[in-house]
Every structure is written in C-alpha cells, then in structure tokens.
Protein backbone atom coordinates (compact mmCIF):
# COMPACT_ATOMS: atom_id res chain seq x y z
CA UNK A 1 0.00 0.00 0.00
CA UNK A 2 2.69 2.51 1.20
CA UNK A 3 4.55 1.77 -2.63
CA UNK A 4 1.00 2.93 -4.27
CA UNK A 5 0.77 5.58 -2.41
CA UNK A 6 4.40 6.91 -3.18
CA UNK A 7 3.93 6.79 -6.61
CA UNK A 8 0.23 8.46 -5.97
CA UNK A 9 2.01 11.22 -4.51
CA UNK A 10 5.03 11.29 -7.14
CA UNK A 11 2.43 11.65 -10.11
CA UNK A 12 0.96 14.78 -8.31
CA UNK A 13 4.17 16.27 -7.69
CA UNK A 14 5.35 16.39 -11.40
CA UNK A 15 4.45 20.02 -12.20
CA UNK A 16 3.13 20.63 -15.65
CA UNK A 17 0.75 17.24 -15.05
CA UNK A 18 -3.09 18.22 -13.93
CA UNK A 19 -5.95 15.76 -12.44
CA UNK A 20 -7.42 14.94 -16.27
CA UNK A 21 -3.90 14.19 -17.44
CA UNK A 22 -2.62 11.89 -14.63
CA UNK A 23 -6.11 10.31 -15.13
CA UNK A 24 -5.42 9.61 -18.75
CA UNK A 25 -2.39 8.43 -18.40
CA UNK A 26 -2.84 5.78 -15.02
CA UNK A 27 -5.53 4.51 -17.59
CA UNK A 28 -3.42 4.07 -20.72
CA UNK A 29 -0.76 2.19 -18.94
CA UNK A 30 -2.57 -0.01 -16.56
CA UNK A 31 -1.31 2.29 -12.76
CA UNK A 32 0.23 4.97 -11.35
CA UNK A 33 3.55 2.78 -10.98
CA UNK A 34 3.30 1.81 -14.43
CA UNK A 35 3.39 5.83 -15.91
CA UNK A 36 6.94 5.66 -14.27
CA UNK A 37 8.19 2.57 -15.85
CA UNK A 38 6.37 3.20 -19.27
CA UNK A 39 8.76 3.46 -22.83
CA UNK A 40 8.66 7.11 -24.30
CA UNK A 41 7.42 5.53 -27.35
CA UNK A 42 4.74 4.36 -24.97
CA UNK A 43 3.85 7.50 -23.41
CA UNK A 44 3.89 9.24 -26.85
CA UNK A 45 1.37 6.72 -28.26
CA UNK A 46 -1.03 7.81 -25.95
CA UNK A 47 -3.62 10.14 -27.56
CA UNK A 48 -3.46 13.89 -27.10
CA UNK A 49 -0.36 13.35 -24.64
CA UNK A 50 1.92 15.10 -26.30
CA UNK A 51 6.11 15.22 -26.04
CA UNK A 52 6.44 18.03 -23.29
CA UNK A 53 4.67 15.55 -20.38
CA UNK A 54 6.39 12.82 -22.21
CA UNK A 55 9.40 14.28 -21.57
CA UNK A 56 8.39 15.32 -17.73
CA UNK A 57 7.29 11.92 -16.70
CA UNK A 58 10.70 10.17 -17.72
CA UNK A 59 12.70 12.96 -16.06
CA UNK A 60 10.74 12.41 -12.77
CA UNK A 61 13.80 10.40 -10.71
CA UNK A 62 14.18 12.00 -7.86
CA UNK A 63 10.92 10.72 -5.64
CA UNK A 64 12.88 12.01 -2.18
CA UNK A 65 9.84 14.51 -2.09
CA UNK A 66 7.13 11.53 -2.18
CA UNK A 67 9.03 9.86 0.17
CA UNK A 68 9.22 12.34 2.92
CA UNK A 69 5.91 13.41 1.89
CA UNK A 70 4.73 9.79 2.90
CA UNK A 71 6.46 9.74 6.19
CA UNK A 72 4.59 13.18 7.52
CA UNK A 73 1.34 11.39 6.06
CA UNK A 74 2.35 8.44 8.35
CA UNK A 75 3.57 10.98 11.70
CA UNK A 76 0.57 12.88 11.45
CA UNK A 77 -2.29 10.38 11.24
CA UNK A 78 -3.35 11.52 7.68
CA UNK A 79 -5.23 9.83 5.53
CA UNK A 80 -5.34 9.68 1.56
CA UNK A 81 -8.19 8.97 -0.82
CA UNK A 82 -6.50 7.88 -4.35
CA UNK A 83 -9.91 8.70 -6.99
CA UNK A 84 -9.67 4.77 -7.75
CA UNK A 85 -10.42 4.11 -3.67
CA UNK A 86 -13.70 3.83 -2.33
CA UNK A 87 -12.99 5.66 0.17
CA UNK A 88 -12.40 8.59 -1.91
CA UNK A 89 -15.64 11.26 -2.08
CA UNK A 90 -18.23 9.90 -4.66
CA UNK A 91 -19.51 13.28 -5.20
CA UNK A 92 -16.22 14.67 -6.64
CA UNK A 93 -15.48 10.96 -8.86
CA UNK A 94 -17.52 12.10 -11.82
CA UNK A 95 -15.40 15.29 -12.81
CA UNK A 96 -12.16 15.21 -15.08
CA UNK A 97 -10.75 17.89 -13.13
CA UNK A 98 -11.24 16.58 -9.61
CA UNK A 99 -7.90 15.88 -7.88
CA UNK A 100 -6.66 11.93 -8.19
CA UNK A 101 -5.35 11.88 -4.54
CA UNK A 102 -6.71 13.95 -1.41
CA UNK A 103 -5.51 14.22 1.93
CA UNK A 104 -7.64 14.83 4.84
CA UNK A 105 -6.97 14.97 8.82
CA UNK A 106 -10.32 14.13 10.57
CA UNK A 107 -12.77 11.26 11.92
CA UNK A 108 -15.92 12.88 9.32
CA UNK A 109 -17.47 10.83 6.53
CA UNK A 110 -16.17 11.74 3.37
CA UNK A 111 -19.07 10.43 1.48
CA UNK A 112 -22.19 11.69 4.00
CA UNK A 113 -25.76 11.54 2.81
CA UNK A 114 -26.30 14.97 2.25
CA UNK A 115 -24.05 18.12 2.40
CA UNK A 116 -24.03 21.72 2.13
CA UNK A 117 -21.75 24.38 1.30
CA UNK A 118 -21.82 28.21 2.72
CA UNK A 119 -19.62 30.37 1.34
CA UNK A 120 -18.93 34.18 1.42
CA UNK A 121 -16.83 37.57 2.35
CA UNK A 122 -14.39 37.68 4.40
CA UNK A 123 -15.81 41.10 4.77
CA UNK A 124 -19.23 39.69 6.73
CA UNK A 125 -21.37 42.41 8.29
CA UNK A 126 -23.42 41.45 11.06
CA UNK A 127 -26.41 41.13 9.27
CA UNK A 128 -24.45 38.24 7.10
CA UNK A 129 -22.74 36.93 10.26
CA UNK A 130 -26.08 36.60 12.11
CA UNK A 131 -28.03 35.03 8.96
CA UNK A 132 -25.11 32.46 8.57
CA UNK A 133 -25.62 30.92 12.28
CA UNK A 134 -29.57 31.19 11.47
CA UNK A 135 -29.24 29.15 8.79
CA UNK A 136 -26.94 26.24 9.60
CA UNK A 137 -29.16 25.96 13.26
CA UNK A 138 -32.40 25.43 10.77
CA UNK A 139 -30.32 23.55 8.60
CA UNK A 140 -29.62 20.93 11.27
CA UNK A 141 -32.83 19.05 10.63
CA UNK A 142 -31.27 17.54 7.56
CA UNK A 143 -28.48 16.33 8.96
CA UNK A 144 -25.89 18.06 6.74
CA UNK A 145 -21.95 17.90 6.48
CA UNK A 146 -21.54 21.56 6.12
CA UNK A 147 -18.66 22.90 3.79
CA UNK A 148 -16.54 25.65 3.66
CA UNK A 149 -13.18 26.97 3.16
CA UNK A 150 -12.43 28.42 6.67
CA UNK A 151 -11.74 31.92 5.63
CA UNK A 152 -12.25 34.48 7.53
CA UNK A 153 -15.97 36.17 7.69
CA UNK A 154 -19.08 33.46 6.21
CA UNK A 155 -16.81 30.33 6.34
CA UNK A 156 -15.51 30.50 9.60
CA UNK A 157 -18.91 31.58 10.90
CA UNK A 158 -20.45 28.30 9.02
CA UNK A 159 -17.91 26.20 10.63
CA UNK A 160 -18.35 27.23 14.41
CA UNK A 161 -22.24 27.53 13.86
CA UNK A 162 -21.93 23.74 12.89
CA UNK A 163 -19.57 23.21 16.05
CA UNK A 164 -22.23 24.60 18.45
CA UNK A 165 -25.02 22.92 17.02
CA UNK A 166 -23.03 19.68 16.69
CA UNK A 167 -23.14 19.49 13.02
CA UNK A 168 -20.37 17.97 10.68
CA UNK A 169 -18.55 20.23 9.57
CA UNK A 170 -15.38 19.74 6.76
CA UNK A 171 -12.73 22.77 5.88
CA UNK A 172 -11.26 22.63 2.55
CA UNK A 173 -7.83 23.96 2.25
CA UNK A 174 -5.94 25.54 0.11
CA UNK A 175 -2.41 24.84 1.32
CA UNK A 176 -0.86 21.65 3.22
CA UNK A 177 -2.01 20.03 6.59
CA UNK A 178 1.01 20.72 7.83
CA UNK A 179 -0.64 24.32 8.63
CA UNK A 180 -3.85 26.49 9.71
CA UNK A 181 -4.93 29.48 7.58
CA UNK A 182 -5.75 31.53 8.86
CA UNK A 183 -3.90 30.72 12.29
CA UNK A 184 -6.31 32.59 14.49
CA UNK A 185 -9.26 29.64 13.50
CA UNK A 186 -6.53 26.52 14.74
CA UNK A 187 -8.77 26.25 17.54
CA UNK A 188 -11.72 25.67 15.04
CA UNK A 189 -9.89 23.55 12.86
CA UNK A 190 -9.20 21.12 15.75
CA UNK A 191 -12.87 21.05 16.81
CA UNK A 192 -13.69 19.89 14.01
CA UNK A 193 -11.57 16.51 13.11
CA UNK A 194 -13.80 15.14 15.71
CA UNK A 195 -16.70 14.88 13.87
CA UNK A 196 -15.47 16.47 10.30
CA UNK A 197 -12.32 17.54 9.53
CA UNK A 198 -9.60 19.12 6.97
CA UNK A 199 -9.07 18.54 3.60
CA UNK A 200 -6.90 19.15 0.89
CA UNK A 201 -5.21 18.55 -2.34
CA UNK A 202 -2.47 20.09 -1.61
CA UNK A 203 0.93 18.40 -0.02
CA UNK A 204 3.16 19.12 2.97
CA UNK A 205 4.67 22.51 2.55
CA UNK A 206 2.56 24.05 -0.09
CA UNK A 207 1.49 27.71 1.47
CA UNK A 208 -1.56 29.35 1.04
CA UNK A 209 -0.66 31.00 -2.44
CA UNK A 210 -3.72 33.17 -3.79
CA UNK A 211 -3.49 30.68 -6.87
CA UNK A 212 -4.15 27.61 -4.78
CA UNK A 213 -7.89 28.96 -4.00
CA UNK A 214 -9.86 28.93 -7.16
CA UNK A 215 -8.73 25.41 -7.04
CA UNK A 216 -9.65 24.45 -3.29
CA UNK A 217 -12.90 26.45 -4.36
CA UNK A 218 -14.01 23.79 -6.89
CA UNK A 219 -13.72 21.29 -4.58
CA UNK A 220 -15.77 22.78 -2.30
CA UNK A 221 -18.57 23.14 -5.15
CA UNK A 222 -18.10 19.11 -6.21
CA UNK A 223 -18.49 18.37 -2.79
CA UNK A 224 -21.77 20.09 -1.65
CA UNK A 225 -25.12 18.81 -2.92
CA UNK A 226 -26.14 22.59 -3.04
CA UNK A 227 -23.88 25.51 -2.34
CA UNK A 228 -25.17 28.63 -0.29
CA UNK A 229 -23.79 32.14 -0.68
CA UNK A 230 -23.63 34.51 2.04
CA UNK A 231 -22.91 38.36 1.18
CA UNK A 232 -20.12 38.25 -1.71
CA UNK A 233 -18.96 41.19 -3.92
CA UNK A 234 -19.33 40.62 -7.55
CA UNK A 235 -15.72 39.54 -7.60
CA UNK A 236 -13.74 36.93 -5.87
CA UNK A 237 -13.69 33.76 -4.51
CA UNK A 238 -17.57 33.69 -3.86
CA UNK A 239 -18.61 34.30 -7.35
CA UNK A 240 -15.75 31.58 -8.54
CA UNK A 241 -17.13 28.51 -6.30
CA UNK A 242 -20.67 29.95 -7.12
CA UNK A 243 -19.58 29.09 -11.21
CA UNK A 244 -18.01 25.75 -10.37
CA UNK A 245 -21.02 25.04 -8.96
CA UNK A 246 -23.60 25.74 -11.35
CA UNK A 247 -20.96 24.05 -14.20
CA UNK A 248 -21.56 21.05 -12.00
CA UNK A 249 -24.87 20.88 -12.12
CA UNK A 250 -25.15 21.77 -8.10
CA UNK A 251 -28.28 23.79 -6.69
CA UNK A 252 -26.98 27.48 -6.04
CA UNK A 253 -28.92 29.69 -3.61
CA UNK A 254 -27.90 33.28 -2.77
CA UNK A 255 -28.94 35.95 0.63
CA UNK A 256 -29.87 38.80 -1.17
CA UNK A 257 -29.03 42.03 0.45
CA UNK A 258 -29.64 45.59 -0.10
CA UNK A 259 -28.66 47.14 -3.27
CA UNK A 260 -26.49 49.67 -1.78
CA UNK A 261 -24.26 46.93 0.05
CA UNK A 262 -21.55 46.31 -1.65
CA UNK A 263 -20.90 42.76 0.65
CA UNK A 264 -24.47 41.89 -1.12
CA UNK A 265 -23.63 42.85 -4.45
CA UNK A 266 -22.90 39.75 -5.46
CA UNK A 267 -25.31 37.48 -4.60
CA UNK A 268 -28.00 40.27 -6.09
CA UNK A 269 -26.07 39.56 -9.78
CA UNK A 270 -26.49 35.50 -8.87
CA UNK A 271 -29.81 36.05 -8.64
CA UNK A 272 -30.73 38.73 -11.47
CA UNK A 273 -28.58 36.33 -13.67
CA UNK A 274 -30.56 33.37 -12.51
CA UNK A 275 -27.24 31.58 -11.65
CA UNK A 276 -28.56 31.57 -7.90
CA UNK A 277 -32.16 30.88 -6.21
CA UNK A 278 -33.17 33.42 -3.40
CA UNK A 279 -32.54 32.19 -0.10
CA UNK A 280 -34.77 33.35 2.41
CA UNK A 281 -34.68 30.59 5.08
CA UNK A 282 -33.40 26.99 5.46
CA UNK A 283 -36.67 25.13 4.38
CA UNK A 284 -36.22 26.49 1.09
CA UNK A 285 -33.07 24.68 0.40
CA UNK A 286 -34.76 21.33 1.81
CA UNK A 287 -37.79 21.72 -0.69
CA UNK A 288 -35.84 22.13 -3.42
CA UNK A 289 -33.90 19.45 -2.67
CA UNK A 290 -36.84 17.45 -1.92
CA UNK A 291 -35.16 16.84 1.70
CA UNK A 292 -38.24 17.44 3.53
CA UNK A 293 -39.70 14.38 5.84
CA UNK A 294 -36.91 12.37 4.60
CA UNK A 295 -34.21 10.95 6.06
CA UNK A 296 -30.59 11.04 4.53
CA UNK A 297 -29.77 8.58 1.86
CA UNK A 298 -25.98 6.78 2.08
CA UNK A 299 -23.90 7.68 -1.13
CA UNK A 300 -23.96 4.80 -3.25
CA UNK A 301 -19.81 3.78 -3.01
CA UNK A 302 -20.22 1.18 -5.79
CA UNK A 303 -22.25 2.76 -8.62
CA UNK A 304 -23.47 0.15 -11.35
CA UNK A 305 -26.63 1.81 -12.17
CA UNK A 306 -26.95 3.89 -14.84
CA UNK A 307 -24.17 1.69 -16.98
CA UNK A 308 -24.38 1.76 -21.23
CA UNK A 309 -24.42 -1.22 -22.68
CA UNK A 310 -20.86 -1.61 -23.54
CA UNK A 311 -19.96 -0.44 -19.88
CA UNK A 312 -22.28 -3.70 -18.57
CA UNK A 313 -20.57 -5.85 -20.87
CA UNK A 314 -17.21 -5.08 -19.48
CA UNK A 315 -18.16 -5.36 -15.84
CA UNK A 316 -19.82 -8.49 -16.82
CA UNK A 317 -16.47 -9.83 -18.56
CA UNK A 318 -14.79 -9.06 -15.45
CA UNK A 319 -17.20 -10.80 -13.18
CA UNK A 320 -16.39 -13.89 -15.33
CA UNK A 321 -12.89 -13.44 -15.10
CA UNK A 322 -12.08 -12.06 -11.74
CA UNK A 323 -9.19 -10.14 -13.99
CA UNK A 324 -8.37 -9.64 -17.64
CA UNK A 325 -5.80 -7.98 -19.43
CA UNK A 326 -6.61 -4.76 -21.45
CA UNK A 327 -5.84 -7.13 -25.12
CA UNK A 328 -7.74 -10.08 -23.97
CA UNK A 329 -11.02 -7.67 -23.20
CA UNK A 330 -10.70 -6.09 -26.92
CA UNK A 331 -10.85 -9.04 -28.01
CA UNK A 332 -13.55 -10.45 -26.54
CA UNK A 333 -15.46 -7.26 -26.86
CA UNK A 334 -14.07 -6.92 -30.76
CA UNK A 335 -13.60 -3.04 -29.51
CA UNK A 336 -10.71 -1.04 -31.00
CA UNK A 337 -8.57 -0.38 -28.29
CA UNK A 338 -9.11 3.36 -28.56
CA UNK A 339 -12.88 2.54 -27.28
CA UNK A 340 -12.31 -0.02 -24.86
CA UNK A 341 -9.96 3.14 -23.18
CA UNK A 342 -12.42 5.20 -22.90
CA UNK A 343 -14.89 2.67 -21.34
CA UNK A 344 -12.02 1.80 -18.95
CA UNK A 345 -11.69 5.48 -18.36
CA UNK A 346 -15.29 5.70 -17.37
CA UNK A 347 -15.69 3.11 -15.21
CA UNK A 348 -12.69 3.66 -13.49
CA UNK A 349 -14.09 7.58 -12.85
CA UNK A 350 -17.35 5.91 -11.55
CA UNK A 351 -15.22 3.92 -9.18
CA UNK A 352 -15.94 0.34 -10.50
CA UNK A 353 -12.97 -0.79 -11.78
CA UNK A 354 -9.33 -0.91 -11.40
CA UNK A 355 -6.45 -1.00 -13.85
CA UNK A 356 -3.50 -2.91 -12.35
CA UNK A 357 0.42 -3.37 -13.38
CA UNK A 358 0.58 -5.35 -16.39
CA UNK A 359 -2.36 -3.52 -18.01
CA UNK A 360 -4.67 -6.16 -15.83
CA UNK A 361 -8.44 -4.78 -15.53
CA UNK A 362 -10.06 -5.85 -12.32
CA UNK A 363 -13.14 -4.95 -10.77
CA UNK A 364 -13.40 -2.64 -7.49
C-alpha cells in the first residue's frame, strides 16, 4: 500500500501534469507505478499526450519529495483517498478535473448523505454573520456535512455555527495540513476533526498561495449537494465557487441584500442572472432538494446503475474473469482499443474498476 501511495504522490508532484492528465495516463498504462516505468514511445502513443509531459514523466527520478511526503502522512495520522479508492468522495469521482489523490486529517465521513456548502466575504457584516448561524441551526434538521473553506468572515462563521449545534462540519484547504490558515481559527480547525475535519489537495509545505484557492474552491462546489452564498462582492472567490457550482450541475442559492451593500452585491447579480435561487430561510433549500420528511440517503460507493451497454458488458467480462488484461477484453469485446480506453476510463471515474500493473483490468 505505502509503494501505491508513493507513486500516488510522485504523479501529483510532477508540475506541468493536472488531475485529467494523470487520469489519462494511469488509464493508458494499466497504474500509477506503471506511468513511471512506461517506454517514451509508450507514453507518446497515448492520444493527445503530447512530447512536453512525455518528456516530464521520464525525467521524474528524484521521488525524495514523495518519500518524505509519505512519512509526515504516516507521523501525522493523515489519511489519503487515491480517486480509484472507495474511500475517496463519490460526489467529486464524476469530474475530469477533480484531484486523483486527497488528503484529509479528521474522523468525518467523506461520502455523507447529504451536504451543504456556505460560502462568502471575508468582509461579513453582522447582518451576514447573524443570517449564517440562522441558517446552519435550521439547517440541522437535515443532517448536513456543512462545507466551507475556513476563511475568515461566512466560512468560519459556518464552521463554528456547525460546532455549536453539533453538526459535521469539513474545511477545505488551500495549502498543506502541515498548517492552519488563517492561524487565528486553529482552535476551530481542531474542533472539528472530531466529527469532520480538513481537507486538501495540496501536499506538505505548499502555502496558502492566492493561486491555490480557485482550485480548493471547486472542490468545495463538487463536494456540496447545493452551495449557499452569504454576502459576496461581484468579484472573488464567492462568485468563482458559485460558477463551479452551477458548471456542476449543483443547486446554487444566494442571501440577497440591499442594493447599496456592496458585501451583497454579489449574490444580487447570482440572482438577477438566474445563476442563484433566493434564499430566504433553510426550508427552502430542503424543498428544493426534496429533503423534507426524509431521512438522509448513504452515497452509493459502488455505482453500477446507470451503466451503457458496452460499460455492462465489461463489468460483466470481469465478473467472469475475476481479472483480464486490457488485449484479452478487446478481443472479446471486438472493440478497438481506442474505445475499450475510454470505457475503462469511465468506469474507473465511476469507481468500478481498477487497472492494475501489467495492463490487468479488475473490478473494485
């Protein structure tokens, strides 16, 4: 396990190589050990790949960094979710650009029945501060994992309203656990890994650069089954997660505020642009999510509904087999491999199966 896992971290730590990349190419050769030991000519066969990451993968040597990396994992009692493990969060699996490995410090469910983000200013006026711990206290009836970045203003408000009302609560970071940012919410932060926790993308030693936070904030809008925005100007980090969201298909719902606020100027353009329901109180979030008188449902960690044809035929192959080889499935599925790689790609998003050393196809 601790050999996956170095090579898990090495992919992440080539520069130049993003989540729909390393994704593309664990697929193409068969596992993240396998990138490393793959030909050139191998990597350059691979479509769209292109001789610049070619050229980075066989000049990654040096895996010192993954190494140590995996020894602070191993001091500090983190734990990693590789996008292939069940364990990692079903509600991020279905997007290209969602990380391949997080790392997260905490005793919370990564895959809870329902969750909600709240996002907004740093800048919070009291009105904003006082709605915010209004909401998540009526929220509480759904039992929600509430999300947020745990920023100064909404987010930290959101996290220590969840706190007193004994709600889940999960921080996503945009830096390493090997810090809090802001340091004045540590004593927060460490509330929270008891029931919720901290997570990020991000390794050891990676500080809170302002270019690490568009990317923390679409995690925190693949993670929430509905995103809520609390007083935002009509730029920033607000109005960012509030985009990721709606390009993932996630209910957005926005506090408006008074046109001469300019803390509430952005959630009045969400909702003149219709890219944000009005929020008035917490029971319009549950009707629209059709939460009301019913209880939370588990995600669904192994997901073989909603599978093509050619997608049920492979999982059936593989139930036959126990484990194939990428060849021997073409074959028997008279695919061109081109094809079968993007059905392996698929099901291997949706957390069903598993490509192994030797270009071996397994199920999950």
């Amino acid at each position: 396990m601790s050999k996956d896992l170095l090579f898990q971290i090495a992919l992440t730590q080539i520069s130049g190589i993003g989540p729909r990349t390393a994704k593309k190419l664990i697929s193409y050769c068969g596992g993240v050990e396998a990138v490393f030991q793959a030909s050139r000519k191998s990597l350059l066969s691979i479509p769209s790949l292109g001789r610049h990451v070619a050229d980075l993968i066989q000049s990654a040597k040096n895996f010192d960094p993954a190494k140590r990396e995996l020894e602070f994992i191993k001091k500090h009692q983190i734990s990693t979710h590789f996008f292939l493990d069940k364990s990692y969060p079903q509600r991020l699996k279905q997007y290209e650009d969602s990380p391949i490995l997080l790392y997260f410090k905490g005793n919370g469910n990564l895959n809870p029945g329902r969750t909600i983000g709240i996002i907004g200013t740093r800048k919070a006026s009291p009105y904003g501060l006082a709605k915010c711990a209004e909401l998540v206290a009526d929220l509480v009836v759904y039992q929600p994992t509430i999300v947020s970045g745990l920023a100064y203003g909404i987010d930290i408000q959101a996290h220590r309203a969840a706190l007193r009302e004994k709600c889940p609560t999960i921080a996503v970071l945009g830096h390493g656990l090997d810090r809090i940012y802001p340091f004045q919410h540590k004593k927060s932060a460490l509330e929270m890994m008891e029931d919720g926790g901290l997570l990020s993308e991000f390794p050891s030693n990676t500080i809170p650069d302002r270019e690490n936070f568009p990317m923390r904030n679409r995690i925190v809008a693949a993670f929430c089954d509905a995103l809520i925005v609390i007083e935002s100007a009509q730029t920033g980090g607000s109005l960012i997660t509030a985009e990721f969201a709606n390009q993932y298909h996630k209910d957005v719902f926005a506090l408006p505020g008074r046109t001469t606020d300019p803390t509430s100027s952005g959630c009045n353009f969400l909702i003149k642009t219709h890219q944000a329901a009005l929020l008035e109180k917490a029971t319009d979030v549950g009707y629209v999510l059709g939460w009301d008188n019913k209880p939370p449902i588990p995600v669904q960690t192994s997901m073989f509904e909603d599978l093509n044809e050619e997608e049920r035929l492979v999982i059936d192959l593989l139930r036959s087999n126990e484990v194939m080889d990428f060849d021997q499935l073409a074959f028997q599925l008279q695919l061109p491999p081109s094809s079968l790689s993007t059905l392996v790609l698929q099901l291997e998003f949706k957390g069903i199966i598993k490509s192994a050393p030797g270009n071996r196809l397994l199920l999950l």
